[in-house]
PDB file of N, CA and C in Angstrom:
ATOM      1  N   UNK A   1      65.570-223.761 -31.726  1.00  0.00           N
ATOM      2  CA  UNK A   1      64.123-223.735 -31.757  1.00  0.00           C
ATOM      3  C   UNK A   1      63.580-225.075 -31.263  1.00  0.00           C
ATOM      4  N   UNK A   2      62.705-225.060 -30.381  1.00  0.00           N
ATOM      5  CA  UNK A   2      62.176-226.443 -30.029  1.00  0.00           C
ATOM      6  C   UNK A   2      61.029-226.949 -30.591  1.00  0.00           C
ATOM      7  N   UNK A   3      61.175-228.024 -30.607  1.00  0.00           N
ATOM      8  CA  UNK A   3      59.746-228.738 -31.704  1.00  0.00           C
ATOM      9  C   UNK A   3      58.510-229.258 -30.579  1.00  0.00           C
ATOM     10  N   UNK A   4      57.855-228.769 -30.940  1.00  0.00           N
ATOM     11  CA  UNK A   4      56.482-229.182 -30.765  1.00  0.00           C
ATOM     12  C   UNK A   4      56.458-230.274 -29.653  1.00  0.00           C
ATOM     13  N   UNK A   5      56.846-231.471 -29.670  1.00  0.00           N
ATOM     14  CA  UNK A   5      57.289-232.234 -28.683  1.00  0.00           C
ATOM     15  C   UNK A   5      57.943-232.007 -27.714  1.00  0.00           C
ATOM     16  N   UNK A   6      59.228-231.420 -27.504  1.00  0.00           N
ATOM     17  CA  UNK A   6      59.802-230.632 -26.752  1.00  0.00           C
ATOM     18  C   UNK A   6      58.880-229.852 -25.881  1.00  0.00           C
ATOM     19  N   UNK A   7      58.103-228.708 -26.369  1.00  0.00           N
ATOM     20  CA  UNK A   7      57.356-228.346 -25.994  1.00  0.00           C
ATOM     21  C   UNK A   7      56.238-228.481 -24.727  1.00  0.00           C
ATOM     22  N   UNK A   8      56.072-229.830 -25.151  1.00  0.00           N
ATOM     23  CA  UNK A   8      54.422-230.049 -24.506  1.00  0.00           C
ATOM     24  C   UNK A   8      55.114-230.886 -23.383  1.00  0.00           C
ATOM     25  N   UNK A   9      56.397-231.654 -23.929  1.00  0.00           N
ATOM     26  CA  UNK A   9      56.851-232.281 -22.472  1.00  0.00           C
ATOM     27  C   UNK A   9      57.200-231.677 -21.418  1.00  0.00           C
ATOM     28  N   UNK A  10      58.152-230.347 -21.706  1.00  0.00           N
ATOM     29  CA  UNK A  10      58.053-229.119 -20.705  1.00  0.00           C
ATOM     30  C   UNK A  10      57.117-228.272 -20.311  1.00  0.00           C
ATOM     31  N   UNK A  11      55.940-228.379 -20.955  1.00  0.00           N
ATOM     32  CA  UNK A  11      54.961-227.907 -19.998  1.00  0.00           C
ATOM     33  C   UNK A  11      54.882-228.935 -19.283  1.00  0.00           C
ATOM     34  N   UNK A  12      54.527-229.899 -19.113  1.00  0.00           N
ATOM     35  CA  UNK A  12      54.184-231.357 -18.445  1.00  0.00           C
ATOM     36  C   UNK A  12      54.360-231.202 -17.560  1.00  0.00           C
ATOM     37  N   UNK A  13      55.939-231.215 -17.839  1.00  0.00           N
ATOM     38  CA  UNK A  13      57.471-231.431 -16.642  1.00  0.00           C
ATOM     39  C   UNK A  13      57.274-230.255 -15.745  1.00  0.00           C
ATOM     40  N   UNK A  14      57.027-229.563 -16.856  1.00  0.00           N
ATOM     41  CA  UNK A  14      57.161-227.712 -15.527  1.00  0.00           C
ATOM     42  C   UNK A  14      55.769-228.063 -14.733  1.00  0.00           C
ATOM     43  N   UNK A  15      55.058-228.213 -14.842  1.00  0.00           N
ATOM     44  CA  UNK A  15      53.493-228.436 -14.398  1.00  0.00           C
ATOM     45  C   UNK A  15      53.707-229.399 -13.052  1.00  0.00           C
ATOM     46  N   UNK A  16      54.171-230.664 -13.513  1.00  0.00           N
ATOM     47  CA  UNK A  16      54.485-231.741 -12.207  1.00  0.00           C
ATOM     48  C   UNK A  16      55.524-231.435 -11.169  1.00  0.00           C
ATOM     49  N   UNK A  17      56.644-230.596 -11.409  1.00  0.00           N
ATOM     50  CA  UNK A  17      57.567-229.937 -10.959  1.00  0.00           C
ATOM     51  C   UNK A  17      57.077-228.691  -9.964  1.00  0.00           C
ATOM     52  N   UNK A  18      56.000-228.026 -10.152  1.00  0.00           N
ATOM     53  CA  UNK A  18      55.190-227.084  -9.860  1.00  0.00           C
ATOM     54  C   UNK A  18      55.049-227.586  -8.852  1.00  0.00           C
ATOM     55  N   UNK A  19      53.604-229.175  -9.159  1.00  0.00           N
ATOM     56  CA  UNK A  19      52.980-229.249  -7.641  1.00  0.00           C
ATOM     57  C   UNK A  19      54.023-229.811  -6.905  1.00  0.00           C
ATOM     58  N   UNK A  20      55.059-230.359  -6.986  1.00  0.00           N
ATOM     59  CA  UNK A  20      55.956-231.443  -6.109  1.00  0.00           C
ATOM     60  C   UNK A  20      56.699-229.873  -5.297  1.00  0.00           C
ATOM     61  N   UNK A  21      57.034-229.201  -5.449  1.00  0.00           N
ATOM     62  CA  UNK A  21      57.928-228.060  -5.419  1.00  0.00           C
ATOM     63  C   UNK A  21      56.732-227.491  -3.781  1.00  0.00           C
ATOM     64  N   UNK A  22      55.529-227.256  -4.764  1.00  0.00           N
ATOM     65  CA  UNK A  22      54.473-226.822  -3.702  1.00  0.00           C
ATOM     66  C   UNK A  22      54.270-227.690  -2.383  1.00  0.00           C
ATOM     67  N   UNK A  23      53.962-228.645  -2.873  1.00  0.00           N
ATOM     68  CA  UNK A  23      53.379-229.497  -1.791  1.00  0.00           C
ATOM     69  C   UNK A  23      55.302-230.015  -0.372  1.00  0.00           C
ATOM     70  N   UNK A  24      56.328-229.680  -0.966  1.00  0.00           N
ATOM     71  CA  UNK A  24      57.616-230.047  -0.431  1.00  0.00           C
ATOM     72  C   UNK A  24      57.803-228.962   0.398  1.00  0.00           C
ATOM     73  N   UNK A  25      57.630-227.299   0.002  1.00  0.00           N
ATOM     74  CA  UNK A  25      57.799-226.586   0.492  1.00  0.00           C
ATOM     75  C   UNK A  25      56.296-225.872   1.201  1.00  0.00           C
ATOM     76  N   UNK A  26      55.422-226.670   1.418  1.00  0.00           N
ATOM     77  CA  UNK A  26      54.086-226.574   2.188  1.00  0.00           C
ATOM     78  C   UNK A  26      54.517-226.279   3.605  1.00  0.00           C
ATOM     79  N   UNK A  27      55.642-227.394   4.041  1.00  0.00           N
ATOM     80  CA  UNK A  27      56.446-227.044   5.324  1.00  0.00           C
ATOM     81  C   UNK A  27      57.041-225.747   5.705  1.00  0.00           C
ATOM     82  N   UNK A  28      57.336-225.391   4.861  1.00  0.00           N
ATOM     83  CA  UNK A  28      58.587-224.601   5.172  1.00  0.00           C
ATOM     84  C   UNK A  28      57.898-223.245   5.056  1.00  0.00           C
ATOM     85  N   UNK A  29      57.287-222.570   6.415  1.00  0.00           N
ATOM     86  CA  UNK A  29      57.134-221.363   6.620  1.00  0.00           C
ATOM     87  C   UNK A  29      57.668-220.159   5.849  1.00  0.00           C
ATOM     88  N   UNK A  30      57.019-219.315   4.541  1.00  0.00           N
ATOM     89  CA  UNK A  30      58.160-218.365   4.300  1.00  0.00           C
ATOM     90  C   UNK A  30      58.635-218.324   3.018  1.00  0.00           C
ATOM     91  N   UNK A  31      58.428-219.873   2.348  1.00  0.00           N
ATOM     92  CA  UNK A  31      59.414-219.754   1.632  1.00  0.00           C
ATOM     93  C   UNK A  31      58.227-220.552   0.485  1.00  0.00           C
ATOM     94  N   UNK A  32      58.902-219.992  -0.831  1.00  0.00           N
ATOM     95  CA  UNK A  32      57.835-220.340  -2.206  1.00  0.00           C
ATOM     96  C   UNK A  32      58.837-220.470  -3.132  1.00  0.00           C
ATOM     97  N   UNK A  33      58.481-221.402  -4.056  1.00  0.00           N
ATOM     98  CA  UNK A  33      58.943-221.761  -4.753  1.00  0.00           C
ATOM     99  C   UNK A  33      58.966-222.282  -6.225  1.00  0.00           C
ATOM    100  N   UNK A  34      59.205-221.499  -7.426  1.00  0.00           N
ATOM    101  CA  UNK A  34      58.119-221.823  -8.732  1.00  0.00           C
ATOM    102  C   UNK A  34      59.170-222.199  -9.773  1.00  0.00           C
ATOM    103  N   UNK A  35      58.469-222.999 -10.451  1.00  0.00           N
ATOM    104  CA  UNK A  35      59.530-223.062 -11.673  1.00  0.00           C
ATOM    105  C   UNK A  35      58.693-222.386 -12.976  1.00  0.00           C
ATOM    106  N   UNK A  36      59.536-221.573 -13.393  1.00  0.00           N
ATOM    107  CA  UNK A  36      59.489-220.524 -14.319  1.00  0.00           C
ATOM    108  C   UNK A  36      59.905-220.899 -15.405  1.00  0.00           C
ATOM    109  N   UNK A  37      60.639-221.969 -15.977  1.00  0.00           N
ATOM    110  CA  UNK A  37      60.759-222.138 -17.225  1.00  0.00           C
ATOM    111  C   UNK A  37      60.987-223.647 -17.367  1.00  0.00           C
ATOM    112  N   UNK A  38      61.324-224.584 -18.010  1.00  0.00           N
ATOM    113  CA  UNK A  38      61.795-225.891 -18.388  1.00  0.00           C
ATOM    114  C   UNK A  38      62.024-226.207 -19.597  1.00  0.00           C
ATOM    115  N   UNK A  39      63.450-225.949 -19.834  1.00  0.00           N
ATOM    116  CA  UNK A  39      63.977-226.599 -21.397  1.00  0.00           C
ATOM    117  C   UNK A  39      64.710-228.145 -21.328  1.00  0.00           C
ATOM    118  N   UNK A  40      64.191-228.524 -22.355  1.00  0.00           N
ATOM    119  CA  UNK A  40      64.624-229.733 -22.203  1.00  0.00           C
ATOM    120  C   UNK A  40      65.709-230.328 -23.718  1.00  0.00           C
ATOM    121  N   UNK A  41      66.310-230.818 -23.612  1.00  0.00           N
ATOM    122  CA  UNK A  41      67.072-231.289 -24.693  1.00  0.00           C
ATOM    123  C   UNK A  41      66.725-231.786 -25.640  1.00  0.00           C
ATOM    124  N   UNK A  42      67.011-231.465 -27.201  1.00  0.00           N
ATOM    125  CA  UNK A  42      66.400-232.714 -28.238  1.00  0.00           C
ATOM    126  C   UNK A  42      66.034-233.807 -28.166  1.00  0.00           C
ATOM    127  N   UNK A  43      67.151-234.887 -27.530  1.00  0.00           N
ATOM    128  CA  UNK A  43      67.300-236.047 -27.487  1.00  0.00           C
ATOM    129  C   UNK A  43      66.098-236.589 -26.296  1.00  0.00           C
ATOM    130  N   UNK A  44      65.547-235.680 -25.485  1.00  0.00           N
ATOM    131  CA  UNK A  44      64.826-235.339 -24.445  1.00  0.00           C
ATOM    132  C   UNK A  44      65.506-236.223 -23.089  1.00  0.00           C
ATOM    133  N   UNK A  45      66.727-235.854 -22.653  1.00  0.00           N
ATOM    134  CA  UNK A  45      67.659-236.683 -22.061  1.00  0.00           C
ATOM    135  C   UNK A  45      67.823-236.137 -20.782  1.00  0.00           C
ATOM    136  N   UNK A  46      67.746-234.751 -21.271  1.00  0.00           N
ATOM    137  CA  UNK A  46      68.448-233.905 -19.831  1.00  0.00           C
ATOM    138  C   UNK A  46      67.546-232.605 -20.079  1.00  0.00           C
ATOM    139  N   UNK A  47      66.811-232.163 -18.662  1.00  0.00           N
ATOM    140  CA  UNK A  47      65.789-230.896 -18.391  1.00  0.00           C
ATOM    141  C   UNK A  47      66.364-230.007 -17.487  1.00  0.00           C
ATOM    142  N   UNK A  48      66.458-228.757 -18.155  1.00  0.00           N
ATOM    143  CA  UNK A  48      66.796-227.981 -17.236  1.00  0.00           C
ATOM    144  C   UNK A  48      65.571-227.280 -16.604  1.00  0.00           C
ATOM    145  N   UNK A  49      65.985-227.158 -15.264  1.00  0.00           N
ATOM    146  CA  UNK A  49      64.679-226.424 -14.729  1.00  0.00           C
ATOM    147  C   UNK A  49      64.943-224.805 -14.068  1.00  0.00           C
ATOM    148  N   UNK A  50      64.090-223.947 -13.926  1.00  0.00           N
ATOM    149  CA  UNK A  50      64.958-222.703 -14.138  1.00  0.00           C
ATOM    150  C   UNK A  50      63.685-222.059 -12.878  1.00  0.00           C
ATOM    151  N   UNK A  51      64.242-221.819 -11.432  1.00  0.00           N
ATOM    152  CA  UNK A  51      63.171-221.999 -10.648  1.00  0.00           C
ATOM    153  C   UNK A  51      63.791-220.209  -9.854  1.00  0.00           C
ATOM    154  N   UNK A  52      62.472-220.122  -9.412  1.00  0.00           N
ATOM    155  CA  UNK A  52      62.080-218.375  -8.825  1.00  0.00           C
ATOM    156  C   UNK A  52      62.361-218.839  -7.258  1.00  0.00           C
ATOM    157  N   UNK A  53      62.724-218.730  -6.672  1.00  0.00           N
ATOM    158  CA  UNK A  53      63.119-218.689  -5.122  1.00  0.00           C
ATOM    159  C   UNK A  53      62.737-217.662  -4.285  1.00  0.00           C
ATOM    160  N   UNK A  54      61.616-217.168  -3.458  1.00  0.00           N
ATOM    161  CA  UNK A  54      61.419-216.688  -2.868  1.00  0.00           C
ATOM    162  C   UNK A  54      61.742-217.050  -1.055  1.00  0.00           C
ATOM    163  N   UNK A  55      62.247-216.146  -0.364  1.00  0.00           N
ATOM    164  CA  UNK A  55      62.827-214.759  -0.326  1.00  0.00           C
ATOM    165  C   UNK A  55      64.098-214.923  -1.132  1.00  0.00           C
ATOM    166  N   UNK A  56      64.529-214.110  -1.759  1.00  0.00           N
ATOM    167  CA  UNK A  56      66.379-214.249  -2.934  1.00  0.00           C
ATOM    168  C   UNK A  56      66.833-214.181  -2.311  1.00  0.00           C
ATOM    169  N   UNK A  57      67.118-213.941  -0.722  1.00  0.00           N
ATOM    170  CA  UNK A  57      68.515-214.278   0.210  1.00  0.00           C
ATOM    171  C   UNK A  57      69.057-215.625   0.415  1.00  0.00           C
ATOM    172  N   UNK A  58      67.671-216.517   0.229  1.00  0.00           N
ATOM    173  CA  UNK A  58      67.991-217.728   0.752  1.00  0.00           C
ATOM    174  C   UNK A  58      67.730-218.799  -0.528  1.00  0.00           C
ATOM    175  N   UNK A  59      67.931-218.242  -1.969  1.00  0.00           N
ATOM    176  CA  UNK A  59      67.651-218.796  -3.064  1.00  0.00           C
ATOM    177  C   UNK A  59      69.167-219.735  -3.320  1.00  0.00           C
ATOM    178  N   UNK A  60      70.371-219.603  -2.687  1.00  0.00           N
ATOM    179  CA  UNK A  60      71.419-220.384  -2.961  1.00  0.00           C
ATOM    180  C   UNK A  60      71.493-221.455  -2.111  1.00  0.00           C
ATOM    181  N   UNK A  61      71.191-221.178  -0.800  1.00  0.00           N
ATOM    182  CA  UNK A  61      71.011-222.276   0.524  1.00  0.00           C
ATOM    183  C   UNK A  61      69.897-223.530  -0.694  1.00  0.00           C
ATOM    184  N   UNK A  62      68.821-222.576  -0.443  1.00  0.00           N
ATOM    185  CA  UNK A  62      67.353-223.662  -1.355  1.00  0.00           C
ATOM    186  C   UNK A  62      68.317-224.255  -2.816  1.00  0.00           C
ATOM    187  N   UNK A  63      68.605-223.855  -3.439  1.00  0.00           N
ATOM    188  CA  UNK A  63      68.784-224.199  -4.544  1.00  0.00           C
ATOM    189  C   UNK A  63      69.982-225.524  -4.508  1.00  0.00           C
ATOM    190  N   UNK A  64      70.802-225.142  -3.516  1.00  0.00           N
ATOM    191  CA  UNK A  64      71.811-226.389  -2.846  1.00  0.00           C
ATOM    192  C   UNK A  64      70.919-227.736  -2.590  1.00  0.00           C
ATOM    193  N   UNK A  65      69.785-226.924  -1.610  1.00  0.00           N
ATOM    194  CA  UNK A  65      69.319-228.474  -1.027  1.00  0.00           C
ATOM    195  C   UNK A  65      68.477-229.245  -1.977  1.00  0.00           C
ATOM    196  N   UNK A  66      67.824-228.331  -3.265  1.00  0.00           N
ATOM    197  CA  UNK A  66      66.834-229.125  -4.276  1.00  0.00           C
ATOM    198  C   UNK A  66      68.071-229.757  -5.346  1.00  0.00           C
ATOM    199  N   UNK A  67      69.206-229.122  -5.414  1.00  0.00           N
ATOM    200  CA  UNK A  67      69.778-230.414  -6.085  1.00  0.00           C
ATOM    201  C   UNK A  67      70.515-231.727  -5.414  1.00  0.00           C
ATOM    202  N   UNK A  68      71.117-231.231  -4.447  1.00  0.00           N
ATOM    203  CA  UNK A  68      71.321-232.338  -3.346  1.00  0.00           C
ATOM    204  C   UNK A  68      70.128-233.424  -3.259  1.00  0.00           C
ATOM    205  N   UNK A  69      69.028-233.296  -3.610  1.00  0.00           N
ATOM    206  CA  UNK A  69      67.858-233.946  -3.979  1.00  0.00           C
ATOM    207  C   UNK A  69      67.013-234.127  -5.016  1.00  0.00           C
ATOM    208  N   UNK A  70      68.005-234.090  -5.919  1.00  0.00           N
ATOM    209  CA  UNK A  70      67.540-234.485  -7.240  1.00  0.00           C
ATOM    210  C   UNK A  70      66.982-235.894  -7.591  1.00  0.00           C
ATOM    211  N   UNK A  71      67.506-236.486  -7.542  1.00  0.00           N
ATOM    212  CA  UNK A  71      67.535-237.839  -7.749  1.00  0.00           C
ATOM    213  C   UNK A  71      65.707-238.505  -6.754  1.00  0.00           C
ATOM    214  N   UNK A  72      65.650-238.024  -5.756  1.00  0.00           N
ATOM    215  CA  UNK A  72      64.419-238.356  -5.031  1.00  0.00           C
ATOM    216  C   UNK A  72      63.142-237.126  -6.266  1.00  0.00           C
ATOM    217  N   UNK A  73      63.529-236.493  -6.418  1.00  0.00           N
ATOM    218  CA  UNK A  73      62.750-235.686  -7.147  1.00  0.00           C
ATOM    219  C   UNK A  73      62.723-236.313  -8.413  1.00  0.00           C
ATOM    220  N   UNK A  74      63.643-236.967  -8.704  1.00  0.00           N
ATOM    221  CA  UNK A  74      63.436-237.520 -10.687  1.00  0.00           C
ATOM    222  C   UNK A  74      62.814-238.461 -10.272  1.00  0.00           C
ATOM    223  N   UNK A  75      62.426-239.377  -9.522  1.00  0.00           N
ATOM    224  CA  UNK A  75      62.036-240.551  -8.810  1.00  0.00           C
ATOM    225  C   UNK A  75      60.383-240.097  -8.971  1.00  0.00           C
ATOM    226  N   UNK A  76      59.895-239.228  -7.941  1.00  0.00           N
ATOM    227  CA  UNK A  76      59.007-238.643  -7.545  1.00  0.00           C
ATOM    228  C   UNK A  76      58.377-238.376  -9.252  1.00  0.00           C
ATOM    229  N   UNK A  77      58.693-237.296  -9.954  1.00  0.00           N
ATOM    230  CA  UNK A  77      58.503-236.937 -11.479  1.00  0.00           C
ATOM    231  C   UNK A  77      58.213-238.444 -11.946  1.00  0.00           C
ATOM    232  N   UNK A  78      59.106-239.427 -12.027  1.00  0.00           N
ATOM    233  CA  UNK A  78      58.952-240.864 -12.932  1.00  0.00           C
ATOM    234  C   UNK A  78      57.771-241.451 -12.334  1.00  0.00           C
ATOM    235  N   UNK A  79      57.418-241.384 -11.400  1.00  0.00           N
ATOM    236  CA  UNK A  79      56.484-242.174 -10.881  1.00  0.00           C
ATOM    237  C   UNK A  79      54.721-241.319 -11.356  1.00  0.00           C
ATOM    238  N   UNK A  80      55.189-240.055 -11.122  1.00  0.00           N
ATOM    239  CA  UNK A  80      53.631-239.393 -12.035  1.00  0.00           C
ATOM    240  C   UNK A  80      53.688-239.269 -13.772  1.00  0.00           C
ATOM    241  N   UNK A  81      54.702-239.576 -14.072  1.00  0.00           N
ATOM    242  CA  UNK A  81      54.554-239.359 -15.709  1.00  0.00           C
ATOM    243  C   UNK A  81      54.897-240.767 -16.304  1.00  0.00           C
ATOM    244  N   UNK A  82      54.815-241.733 -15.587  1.00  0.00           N
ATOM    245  CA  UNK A  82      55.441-242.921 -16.029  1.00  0.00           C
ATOM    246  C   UNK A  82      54.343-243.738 -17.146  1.00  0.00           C
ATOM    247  N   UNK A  83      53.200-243.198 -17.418  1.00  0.00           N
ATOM    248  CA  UNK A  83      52.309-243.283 -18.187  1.00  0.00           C
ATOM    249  C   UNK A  83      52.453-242.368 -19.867  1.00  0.00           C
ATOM    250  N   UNK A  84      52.732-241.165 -19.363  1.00  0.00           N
ATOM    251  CA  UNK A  84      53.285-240.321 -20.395  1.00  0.00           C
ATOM    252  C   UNK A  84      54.659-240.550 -21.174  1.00  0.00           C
ATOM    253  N   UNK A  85      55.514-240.600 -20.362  1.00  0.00           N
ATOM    254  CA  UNK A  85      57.104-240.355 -20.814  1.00  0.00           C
ATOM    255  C   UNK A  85      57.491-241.952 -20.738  1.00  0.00           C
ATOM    256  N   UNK A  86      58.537-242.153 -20.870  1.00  0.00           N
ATOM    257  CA  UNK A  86      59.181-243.638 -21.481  1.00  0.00           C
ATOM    258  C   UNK A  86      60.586-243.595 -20.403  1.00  0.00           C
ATOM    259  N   UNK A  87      61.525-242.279 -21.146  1.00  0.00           N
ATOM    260  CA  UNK A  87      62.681-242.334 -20.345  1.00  0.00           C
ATOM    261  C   UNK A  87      61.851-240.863 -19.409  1.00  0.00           C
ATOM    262  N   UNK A  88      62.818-240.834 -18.034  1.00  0.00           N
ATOM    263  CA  UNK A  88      62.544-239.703 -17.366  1.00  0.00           C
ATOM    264  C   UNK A  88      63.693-239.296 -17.586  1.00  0.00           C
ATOM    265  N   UNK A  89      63.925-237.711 -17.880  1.00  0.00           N
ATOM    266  CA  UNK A  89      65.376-236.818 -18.401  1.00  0.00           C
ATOM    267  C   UNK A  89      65.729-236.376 -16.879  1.00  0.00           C
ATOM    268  N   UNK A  90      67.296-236.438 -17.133  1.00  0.00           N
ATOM    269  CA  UNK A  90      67.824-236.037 -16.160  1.00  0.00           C
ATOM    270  C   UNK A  90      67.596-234.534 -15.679  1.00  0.00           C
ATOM    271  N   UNK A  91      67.709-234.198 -14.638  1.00  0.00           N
ATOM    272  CA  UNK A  91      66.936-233.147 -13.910  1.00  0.00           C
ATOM    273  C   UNK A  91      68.411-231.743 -13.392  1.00  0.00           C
ATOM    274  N   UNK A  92      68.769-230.972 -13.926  1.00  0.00           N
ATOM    275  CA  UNK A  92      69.470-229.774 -14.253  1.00  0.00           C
ATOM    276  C   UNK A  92      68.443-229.022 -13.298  1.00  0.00           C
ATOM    277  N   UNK A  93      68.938-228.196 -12.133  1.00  0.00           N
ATOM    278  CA  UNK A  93      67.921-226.870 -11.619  1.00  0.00           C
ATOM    279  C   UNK A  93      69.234-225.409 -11.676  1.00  0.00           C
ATOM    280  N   UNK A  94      68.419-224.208 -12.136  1.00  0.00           N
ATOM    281  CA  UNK A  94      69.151-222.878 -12.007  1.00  0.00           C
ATOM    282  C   UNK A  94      68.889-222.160 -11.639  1.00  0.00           C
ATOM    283  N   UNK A  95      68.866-220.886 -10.894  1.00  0.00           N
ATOM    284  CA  UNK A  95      68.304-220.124 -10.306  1.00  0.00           C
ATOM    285  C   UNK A  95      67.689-219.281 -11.685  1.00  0.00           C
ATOM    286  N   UNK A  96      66.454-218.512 -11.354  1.00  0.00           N
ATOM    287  CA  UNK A  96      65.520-217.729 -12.682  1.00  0.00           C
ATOM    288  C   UNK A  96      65.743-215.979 -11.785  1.00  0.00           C
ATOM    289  N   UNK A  97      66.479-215.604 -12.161  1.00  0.00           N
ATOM    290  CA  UNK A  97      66.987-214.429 -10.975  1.00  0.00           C
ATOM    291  C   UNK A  97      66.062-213.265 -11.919  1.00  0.00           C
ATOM    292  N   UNK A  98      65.221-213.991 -12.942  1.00  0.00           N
ATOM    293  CA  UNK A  98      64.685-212.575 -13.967  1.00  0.00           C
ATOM    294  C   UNK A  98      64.108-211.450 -13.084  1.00  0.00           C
ATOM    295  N   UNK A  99      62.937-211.735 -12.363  1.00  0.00           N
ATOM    296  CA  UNK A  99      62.658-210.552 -11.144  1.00  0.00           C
ATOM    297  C   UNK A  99      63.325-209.459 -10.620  1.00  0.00           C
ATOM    298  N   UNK A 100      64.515-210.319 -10.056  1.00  0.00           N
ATOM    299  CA  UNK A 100      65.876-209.438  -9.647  1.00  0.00           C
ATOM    300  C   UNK A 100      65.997-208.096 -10.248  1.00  0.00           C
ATOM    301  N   UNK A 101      66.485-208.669 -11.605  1.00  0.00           N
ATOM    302  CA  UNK A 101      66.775-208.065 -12.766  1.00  0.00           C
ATOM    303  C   UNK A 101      66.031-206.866 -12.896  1.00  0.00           C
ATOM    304  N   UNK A 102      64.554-207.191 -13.195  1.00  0.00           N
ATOM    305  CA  UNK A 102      63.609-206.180 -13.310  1.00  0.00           C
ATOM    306  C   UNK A 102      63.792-205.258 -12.083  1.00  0.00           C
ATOM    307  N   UNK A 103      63.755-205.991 -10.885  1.00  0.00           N
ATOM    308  CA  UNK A 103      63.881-204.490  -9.804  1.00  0.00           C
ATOM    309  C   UNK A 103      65.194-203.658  -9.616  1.00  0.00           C
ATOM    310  N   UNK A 104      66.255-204.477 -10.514  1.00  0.00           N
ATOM    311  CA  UNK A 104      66.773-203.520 -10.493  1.00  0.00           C
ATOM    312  C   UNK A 104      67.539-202.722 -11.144  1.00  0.00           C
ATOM    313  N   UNK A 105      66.450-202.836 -12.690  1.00  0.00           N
ATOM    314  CA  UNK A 105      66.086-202.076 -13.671  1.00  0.00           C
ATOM    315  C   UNK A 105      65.540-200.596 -13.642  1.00  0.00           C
ATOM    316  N   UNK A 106      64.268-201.254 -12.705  1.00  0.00           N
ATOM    317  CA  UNK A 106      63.815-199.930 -12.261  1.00  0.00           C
ATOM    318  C   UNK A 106      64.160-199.106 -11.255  1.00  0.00           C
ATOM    319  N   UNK A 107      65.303-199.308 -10.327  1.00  0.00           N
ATOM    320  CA  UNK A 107      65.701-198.525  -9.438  1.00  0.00           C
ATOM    321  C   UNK A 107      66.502-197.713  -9.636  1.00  0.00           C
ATOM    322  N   UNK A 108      67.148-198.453 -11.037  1.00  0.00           N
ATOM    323  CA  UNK A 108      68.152-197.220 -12.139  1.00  0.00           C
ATOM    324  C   UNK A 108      67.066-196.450 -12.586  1.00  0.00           C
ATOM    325  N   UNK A 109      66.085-196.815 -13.472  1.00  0.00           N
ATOM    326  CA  UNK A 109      65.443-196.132 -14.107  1.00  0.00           C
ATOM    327  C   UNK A 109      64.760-194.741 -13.073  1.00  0.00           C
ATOM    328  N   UNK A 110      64.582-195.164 -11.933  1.00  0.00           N
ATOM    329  CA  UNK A 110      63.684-194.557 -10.903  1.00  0.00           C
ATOM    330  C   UNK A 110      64.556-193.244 -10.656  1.00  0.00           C
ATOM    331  N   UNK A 111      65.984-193.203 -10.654  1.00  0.00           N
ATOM    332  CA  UNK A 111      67.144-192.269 -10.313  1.00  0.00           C
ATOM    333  C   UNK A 111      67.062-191.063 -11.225  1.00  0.00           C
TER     334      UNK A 111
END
């Protein structure tokens, strides 16, 4: 169960993660990109980020190159919350395949 603190820092985090995500993939014709969830650890050390990849063919290519670039991204994050937060938590990304799931929930269900 996460406490209250926990909480509000992952909205934060998911929130700043949002626009950096937006404004990175502004370039890139085609392709969108959201983060859908952010848990973060007790100790508030390490954040996982749990991101929607649009089109899902090319959600493993993307998901390679945003951690291959992590580190410019925790950078980026420290520098807008560096007022808020103290330590910046290390930055974990996973694919959020929940969508998936649902469609193809209903394509059984649809049969």
């Amino acid at each position: 169960m996460d406490t209250t603190r926990q909480q509000k820092i992952s909205r934060l985090i998911q929130k700043e993660l949002s626009d950096i995500f937006q404004k990175q993939t502004a370039s890139l014709h085609g392709v969108l990109v959201s983060v859908s969830a952010v848990r973060i650890s007790p100790d508030l050390s390490v954040c996982r980020g749990y991101l929607s990849i649009f089109p899902s063919e090319r959600s493993a290519e993307i998901l390679e190159n945003i951690n291959g670039n992590v580190r410019e991204l925790r950078y980026e994050l420290g520098r807008r919350l560096r007022y808020q937060l103290r330590i910046i938590p290390e930055l974990k990304f996973f694919i959020d395949d929940s969508l998936d799931y649902i469609d193809h929930i209903d394509e059984l269900l649809k049969k």
